[in-house]
C-alpha atoms as a PDB file:
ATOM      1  CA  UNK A   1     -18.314  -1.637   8.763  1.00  0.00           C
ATOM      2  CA  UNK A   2     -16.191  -0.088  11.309  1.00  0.00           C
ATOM      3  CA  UNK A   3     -15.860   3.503  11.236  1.00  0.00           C
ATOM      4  CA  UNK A   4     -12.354   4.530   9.205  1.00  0.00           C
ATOM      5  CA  UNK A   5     -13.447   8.454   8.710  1.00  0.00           C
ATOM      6  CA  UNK A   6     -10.176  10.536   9.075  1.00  0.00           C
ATOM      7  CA  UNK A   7      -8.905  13.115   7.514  1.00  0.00           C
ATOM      8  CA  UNK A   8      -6.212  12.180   5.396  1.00  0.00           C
ATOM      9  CA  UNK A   9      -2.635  13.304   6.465  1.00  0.00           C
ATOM     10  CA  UNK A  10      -0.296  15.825   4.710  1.00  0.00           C
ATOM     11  CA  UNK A  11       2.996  14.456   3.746  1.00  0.00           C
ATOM     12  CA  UNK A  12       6.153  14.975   5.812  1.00  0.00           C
ATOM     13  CA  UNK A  13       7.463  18.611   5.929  1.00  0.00           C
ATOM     14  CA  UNK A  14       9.892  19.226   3.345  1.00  0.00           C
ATOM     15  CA  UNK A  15       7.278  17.006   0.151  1.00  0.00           C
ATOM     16  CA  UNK A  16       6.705  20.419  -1.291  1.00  0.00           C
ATOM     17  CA  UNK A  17       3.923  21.884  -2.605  1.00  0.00           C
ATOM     18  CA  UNK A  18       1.513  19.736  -4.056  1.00  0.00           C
ATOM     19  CA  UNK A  19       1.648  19.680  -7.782  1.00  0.00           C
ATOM     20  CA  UNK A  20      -1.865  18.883  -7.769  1.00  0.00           C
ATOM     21  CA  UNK A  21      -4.086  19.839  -5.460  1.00  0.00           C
ATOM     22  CA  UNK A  22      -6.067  16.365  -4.684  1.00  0.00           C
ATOM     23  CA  UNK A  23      -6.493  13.936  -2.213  1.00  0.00           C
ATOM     24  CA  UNK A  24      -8.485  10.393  -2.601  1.00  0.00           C
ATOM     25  CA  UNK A  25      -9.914   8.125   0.396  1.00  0.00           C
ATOM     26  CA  UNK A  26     -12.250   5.124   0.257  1.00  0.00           C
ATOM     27  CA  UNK A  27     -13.211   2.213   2.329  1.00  0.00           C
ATOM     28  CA  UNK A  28     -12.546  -1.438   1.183  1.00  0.00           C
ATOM     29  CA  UNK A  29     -13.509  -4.633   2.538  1.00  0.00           C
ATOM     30  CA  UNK A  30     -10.973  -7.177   3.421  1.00  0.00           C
ATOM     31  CA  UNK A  31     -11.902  -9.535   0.580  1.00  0.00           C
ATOM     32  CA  UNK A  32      -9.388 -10.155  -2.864  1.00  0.00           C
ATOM     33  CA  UNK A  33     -12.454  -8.862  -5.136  1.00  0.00           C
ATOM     34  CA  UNK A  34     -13.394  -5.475  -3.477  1.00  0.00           C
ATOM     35  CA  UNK A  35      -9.196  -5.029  -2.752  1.00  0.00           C
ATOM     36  CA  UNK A  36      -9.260  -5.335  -7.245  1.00  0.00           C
ATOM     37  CA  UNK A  37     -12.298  -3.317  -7.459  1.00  0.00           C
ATOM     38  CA  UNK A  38     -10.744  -0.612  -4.964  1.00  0.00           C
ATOM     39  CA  UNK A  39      -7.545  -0.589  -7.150  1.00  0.00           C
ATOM     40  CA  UNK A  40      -9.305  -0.135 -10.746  1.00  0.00           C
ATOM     41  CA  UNK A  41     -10.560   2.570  -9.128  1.00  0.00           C
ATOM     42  CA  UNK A  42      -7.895   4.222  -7.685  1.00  0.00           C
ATOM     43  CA  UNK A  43      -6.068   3.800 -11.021  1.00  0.00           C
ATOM     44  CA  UNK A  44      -8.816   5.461 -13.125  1.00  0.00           C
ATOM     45  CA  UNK A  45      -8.951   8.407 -10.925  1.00  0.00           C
ATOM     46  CA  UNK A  46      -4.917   8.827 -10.821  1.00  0.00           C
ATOM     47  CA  UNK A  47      -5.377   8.421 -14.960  1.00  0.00           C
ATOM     48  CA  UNK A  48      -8.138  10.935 -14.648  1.00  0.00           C
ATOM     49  CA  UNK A  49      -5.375  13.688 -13.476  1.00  0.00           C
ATOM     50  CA  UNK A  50      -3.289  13.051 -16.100  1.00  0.00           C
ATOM     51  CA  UNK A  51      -0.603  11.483 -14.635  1.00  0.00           C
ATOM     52  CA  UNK A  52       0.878   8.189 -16.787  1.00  0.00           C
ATOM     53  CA  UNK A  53      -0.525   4.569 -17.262  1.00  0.00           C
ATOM     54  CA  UNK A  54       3.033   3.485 -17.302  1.00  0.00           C
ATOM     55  CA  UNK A  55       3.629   5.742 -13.626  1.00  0.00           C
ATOM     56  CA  UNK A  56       1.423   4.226 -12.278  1.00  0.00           C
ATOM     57  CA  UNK A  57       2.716   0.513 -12.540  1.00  0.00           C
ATOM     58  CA  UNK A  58       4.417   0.715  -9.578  1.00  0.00           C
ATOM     59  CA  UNK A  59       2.115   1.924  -7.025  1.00  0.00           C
ATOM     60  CA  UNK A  60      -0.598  -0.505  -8.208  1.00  0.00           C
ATOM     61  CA  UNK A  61       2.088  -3.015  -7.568  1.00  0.00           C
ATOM     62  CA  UNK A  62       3.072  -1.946  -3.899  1.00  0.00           C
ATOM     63  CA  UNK A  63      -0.929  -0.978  -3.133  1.00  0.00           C
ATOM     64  CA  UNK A  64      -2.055  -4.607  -4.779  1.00  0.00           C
ATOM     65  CA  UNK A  65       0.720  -6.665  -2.385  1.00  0.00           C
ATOM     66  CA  UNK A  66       0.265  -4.385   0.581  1.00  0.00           C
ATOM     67  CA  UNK A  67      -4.099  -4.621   0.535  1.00  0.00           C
ATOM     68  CA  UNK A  68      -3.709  -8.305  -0.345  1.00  0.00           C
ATOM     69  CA  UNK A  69      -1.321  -9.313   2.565  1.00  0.00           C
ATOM     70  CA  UNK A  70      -3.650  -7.182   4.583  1.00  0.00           C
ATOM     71  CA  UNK A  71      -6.821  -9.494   3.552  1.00  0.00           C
ATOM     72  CA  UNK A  72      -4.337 -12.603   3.935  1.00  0.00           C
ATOM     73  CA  UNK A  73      -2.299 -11.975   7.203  1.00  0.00           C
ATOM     74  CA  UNK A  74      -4.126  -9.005   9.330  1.00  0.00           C
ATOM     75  CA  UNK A  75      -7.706 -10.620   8.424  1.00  0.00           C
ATOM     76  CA  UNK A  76      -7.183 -14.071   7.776  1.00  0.00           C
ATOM     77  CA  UNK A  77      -9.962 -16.577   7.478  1.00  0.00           C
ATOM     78  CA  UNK A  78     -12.295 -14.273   8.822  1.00  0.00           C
ATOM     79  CA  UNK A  79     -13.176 -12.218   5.242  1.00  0.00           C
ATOM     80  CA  UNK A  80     -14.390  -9.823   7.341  1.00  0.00           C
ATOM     81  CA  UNK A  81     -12.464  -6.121   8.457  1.00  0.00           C
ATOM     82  CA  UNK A  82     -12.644  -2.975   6.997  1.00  0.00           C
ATOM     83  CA  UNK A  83      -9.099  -1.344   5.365  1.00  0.00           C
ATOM     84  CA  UNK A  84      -8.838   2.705   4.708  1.00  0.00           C
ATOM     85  CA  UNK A  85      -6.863   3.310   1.873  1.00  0.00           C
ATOM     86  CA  UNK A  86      -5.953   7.466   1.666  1.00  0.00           C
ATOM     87  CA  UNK A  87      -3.569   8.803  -1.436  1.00  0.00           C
ATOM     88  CA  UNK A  88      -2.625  12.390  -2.596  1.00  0.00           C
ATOM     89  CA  UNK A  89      -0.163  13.361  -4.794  1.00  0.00           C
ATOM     90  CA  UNK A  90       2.157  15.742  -4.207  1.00  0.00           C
ATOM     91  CA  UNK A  91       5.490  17.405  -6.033  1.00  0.00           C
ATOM     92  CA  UNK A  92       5.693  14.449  -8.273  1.00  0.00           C
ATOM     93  CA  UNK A  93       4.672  11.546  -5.470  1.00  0.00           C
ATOM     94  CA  UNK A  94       1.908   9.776  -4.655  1.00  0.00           C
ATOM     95  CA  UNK A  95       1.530   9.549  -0.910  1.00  0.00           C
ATOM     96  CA  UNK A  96      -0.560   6.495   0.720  1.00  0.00           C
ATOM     97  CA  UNK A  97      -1.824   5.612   4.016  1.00  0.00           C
ATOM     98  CA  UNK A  98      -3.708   2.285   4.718  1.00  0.00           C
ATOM     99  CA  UNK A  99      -5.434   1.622   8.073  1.00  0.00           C
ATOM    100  CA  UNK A 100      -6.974  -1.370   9.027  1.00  0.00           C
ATOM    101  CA  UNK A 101      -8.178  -3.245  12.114  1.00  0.00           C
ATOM    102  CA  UNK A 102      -6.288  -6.779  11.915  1.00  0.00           C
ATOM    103  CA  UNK A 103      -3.680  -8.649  13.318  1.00  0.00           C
ATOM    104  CA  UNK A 104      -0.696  -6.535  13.938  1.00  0.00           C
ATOM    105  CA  UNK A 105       2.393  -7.120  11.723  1.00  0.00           C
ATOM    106  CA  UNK A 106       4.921 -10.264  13.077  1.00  0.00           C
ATOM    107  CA  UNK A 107       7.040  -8.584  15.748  1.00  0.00           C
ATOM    108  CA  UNK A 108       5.307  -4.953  15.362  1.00  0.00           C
ATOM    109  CA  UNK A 109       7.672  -4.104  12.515  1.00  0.00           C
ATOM    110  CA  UNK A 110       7.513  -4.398   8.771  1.00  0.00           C
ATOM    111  CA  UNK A 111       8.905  -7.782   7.676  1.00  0.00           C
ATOM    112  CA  UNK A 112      12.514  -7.442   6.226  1.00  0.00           C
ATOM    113  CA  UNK A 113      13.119  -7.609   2.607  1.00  0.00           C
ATOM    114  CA  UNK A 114      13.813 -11.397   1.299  1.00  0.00           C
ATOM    115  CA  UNK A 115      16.716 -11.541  -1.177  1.00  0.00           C
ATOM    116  CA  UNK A 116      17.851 -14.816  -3.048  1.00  0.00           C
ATOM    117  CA  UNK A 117      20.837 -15.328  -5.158  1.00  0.00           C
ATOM    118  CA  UNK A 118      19.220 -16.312  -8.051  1.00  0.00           C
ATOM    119  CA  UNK A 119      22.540 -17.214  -9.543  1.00  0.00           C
ATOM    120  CA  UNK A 120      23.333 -20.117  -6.918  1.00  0.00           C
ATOM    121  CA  UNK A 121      19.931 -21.812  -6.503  1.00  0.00           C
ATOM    122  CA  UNK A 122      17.691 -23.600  -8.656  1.00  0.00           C
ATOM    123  CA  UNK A 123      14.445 -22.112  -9.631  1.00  0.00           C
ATOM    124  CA  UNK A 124      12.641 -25.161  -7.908  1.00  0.00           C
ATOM    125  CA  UNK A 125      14.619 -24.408  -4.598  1.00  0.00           C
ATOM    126  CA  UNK A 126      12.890 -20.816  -4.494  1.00  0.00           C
ATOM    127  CA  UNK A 127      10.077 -20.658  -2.155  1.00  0.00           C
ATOM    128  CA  UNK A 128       6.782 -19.396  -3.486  1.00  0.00           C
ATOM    129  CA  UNK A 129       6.051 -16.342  -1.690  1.00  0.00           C
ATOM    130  CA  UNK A 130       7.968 -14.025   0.949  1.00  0.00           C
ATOM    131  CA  UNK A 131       8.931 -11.617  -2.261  1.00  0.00           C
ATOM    132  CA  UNK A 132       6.216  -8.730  -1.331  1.00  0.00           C
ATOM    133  CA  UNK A 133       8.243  -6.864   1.133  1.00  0.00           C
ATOM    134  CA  UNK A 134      11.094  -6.681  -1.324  1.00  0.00           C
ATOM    135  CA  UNK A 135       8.734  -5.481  -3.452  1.00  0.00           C
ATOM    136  CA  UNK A 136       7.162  -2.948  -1.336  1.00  0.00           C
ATOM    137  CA  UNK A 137      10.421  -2.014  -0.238  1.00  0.00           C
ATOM    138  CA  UNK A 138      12.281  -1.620  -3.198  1.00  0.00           C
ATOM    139  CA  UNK A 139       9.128   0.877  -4.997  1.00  0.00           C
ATOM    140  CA  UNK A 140       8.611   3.359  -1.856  1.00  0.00           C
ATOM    141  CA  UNK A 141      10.243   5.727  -0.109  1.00  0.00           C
ATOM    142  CA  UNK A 142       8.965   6.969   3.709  1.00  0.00           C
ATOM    143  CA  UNK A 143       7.857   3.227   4.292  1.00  0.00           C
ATOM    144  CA  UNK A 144       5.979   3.665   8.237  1.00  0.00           C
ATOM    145  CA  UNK A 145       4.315   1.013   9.964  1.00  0.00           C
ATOM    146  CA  UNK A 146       2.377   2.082  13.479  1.00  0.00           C
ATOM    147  CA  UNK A 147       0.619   0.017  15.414  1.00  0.00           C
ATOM    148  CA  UNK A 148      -1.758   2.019  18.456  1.00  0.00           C
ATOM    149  CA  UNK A 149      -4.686  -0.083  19.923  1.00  0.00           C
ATOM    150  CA  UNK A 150      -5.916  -2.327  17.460  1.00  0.00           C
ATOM    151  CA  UNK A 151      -5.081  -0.140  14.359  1.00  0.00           C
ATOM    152  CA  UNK A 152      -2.451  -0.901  12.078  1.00  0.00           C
ATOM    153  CA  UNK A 153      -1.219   2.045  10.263  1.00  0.00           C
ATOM    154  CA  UNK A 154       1.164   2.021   6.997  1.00  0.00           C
ATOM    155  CA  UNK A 155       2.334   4.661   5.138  1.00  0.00           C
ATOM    156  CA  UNK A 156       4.633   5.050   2.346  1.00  0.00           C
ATOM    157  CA  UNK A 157       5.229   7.509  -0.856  1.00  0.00           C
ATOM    158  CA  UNK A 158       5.966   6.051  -4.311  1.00  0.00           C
ATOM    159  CA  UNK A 159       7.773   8.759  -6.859  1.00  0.00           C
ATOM    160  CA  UNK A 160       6.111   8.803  -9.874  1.00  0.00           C
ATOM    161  CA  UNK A 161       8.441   9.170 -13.425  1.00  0.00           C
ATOM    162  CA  UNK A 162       6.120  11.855 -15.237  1.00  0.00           C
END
């Protein structure tokens, strides 16, 4: 595995003061099963401070489509990378940073958000994927993506309705 270690970073100035005083890191490999196991766990522990099954939905829905594009796009065929995944929560947000080691994002920049009028096209005429970055967009605030060397860097805060 390569070598993620970092200390995880403190939210912007001006998040607040944390409302609770942790911080979570872990290692994943770039494969669909450990990206599941990594989010059970992340989930458990988040339950474990109290905070709300039904919070939660949303950053296990942004973390799920953001680890699993990384194992599809930044990885590829090769099943084989490492991806950092650091969350803390503070003042009523959980705050995420994932690092990995893959293919840089198309152009260097997050891809834009895909939006369809549903009203004028047929369901068959909808393509089948391209809806993740609307996703990811529409649940976060703070959405960053850096790319220096061959690390590729996203961060993004989800506010949580406890």
């Amino acid at each position: 595995m390569t070598n993620l270690a970092r200390a995880p970073s403190d939210p912007p100035a001006g998040g607040g003061s944390p409302t609770i005083g942790w911080g979570y890191r872990t290692d994943i490999g770039a494969t669909r099963e450990q990206v599941s196991r990594a989010l059970v766990r992340l989930n458990h522990e988040l339950v474990g401070l109290g905070l709300e099954r039904d919070a939660l939905i949303p950053t296990e829905l942004v973390l799920a489509e953001v680890l699993n594009n990384i194992v599809e796009h930044a990885y590829g065929d090769s099943a084989q990378g490492d991806i950092a995944l650091e969350a803390a929560v503070h003042s009523n947000t959980i705050w995420c940073q994932v690092i990995d080691f893959g293919r840089p994002m198309p152009g260097g920049k997050i891809p834009p958000a895909l939006r369809y009028d549903l009203d004028a096209m047929k369901v068959s005429d909808l393509p089948e994927g391209g809806f993740g970055w609307g996703l990811i967009r529409d649940l976060t605030t703070n959405l960053i993506y850096e790319r220096t060397g061959q690390e590729n860097r996203l961060s993004l805060s989800i506010d949580l309705d406890c």
